[in-house]
Protein backbone atom coordinates (compact mmCIF):
# COMPACT_ATOMS: atom_id res chain seq x y z
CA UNK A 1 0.00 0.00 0.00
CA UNK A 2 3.18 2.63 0.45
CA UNK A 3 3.92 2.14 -3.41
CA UNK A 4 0.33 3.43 -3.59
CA UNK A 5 0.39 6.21 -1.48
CA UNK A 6 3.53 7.28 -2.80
CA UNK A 7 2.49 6.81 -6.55
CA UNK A 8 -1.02 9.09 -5.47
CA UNK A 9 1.10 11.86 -3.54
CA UNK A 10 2.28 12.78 -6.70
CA UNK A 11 -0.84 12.94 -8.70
CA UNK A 12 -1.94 16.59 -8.76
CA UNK A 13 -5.72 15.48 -8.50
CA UNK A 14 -5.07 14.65 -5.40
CA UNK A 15 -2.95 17.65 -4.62
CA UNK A 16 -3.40 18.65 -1.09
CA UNK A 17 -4.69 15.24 0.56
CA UNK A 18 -3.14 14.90 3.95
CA UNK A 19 -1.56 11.34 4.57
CA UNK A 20 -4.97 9.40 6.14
CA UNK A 21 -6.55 10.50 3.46
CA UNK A 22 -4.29 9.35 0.70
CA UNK A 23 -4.48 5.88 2.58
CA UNK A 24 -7.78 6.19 2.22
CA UNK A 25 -7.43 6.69 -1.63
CA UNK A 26 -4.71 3.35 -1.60
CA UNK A 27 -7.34 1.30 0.30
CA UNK A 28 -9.43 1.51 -2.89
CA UNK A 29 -7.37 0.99 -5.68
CA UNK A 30 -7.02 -2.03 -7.63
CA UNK A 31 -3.29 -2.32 -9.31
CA UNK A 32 -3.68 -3.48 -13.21
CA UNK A 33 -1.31 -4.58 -15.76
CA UNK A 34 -1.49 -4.19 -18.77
CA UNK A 35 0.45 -6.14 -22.04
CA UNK A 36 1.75 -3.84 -24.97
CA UNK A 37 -1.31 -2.67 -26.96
CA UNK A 38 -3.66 -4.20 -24.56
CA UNK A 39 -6.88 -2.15 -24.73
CA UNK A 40 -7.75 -0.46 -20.75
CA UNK A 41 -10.86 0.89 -22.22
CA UNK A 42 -13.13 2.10 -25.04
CA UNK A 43 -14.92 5.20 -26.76
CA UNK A 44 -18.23 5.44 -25.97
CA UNK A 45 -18.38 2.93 -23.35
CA UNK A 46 -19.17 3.66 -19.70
CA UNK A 47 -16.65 5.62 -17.80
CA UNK A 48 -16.75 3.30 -14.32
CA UNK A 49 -13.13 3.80 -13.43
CA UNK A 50 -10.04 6.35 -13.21
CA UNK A 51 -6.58 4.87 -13.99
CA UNK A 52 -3.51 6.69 -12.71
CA UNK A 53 -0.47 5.55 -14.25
CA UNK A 54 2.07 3.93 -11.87
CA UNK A 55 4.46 2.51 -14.74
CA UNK A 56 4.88 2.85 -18.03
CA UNK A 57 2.67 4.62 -20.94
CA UNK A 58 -0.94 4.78 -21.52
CA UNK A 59 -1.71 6.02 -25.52
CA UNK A 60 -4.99 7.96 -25.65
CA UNK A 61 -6.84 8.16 -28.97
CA UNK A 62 -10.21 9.99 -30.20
CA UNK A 63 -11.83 8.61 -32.83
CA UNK A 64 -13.91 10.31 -35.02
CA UNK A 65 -17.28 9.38 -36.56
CA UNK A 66 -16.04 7.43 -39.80
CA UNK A 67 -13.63 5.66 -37.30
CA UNK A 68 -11.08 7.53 -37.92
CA UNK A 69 -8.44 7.74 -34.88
CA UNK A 70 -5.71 9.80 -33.97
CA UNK A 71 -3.22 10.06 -30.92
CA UNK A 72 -4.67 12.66 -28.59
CA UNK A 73 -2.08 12.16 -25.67
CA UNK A 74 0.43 10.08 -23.87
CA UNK A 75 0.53 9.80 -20.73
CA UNK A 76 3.34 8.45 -18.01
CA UNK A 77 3.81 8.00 -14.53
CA UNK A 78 1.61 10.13 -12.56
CA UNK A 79 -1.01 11.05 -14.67
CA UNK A 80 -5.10 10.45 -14.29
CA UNK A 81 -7.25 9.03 -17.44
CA UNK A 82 -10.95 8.78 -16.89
CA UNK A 83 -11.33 11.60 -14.23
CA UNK A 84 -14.15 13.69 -16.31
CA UNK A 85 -16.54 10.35 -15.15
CA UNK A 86 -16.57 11.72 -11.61
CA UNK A 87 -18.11 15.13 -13.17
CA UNK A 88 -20.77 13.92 -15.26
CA UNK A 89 -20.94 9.74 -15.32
CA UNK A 90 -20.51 9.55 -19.25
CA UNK A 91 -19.11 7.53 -21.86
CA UNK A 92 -15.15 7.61 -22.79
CA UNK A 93 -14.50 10.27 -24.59
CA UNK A 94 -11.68 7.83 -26.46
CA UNK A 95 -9.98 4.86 -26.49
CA UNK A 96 -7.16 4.31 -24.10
CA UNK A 97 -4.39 1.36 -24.56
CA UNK A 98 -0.84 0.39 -22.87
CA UNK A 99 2.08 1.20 -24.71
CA UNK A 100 4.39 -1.10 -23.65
CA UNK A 101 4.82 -4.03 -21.56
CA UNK A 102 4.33 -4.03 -18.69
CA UNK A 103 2.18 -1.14 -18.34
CA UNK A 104 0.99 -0.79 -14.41
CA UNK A 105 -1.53 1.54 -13.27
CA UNK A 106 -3.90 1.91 -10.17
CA UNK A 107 -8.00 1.99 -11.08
CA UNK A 108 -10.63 3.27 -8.77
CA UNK A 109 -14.17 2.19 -9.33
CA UNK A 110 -16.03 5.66 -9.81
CA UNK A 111 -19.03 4.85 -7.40
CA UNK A 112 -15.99 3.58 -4.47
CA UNK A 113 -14.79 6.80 -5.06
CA UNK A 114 -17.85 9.34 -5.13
CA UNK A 115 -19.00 7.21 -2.48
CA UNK A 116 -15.61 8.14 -0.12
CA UNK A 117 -15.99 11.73 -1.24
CA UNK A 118 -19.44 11.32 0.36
CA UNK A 119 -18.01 9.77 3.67
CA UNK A 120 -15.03 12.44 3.52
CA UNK A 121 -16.66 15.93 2.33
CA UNK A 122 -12.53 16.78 2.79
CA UNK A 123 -11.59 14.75 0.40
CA UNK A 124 -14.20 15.08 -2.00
CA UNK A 125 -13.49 18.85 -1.56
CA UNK A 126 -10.52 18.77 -2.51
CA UNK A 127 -10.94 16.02 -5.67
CA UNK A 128 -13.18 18.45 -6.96
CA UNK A 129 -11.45 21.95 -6.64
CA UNK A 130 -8.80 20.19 -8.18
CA UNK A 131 -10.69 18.78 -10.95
CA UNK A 132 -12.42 22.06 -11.16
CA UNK A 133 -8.46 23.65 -11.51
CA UNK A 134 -7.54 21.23 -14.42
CA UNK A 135 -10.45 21.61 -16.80
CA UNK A 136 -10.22 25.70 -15.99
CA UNK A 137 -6.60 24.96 -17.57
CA UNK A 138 -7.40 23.11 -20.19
CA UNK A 139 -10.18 25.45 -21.42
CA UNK A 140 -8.03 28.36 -21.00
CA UNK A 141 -5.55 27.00 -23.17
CA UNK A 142 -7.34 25.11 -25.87
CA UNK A 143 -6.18 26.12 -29.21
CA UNK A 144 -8.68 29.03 -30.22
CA UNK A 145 -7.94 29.09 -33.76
CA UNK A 146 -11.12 29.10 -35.40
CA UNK A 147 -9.55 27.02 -38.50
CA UNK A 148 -9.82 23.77 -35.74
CA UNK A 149 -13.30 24.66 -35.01
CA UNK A 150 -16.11 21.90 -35.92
């Protein structure tokens, strides 16, 4: 459970979790590992889980509506995939697979964790300012060139 709570102290959506509560965080995650080009999960299916990535690389990719699919992101030790779930309970938004062999990351079922955000208003405070602080990012620096509009 240390390699846990060390691997989650360095995630910034959990930026400013005190120790109990990171253990807290450990005590529901599920380690996974994943084979080279082993699919973690699919567009459009249901977003039950966030993976954060203890080793290796996780390939993102959006696929348009003629099937067409590109590489959105790669992501390494550290990073979240799947968060947006805890905001609005969706479907992926794109197809995630491991990159190389072994890929190792940590999931957390999305009710477990709503659920301990319930139990622990701290926590869930806290998941969700932070949350809140990544999409304000991301919007903020979107490309804005009206060329890449739909």
């Amino acid at each position: 459970m240390e390699q846990a709570i060390d691997l989650l102290r360095q995630v910034d959506l959990f930026r400013g979790l005190n120790a109990v509560q990171l253990a807290r965080l450990a005590a529901i995650a599920q380690r996974e590992t994943f084979d080279a080009d082993q699919v973690v999960f699919t567009q459009n299916t249901p977003a039950d889980k966030l993976y954060i990535v203890a080793h290796g690389q996780l390939e993102v990719r959006v696929h348009d509506e003629n099937g067409q699919g590109h590489t959105a992101v790669y992501l390494g030790t550290g990073q979240v995939v799947g968060e947006m779930a805890l905001v609005d309970a969706g479907t992926r938004s794109a197809t995630v697979v491991a990159v190389e062999a072994p890929t190792e990351a940590y999931s957390i079922p999305n009710a477990t964790l709503l659920a301990l955000c319930e139990s622990d208003t701290a926590i869930g405070y806290v998941l969700m300012r932070n949350l809140a602080q990544d999409m304000s990012f991301k919007l903020r620096h979107r490309s804005l060139d009206p060329s890449e509009a739909d």
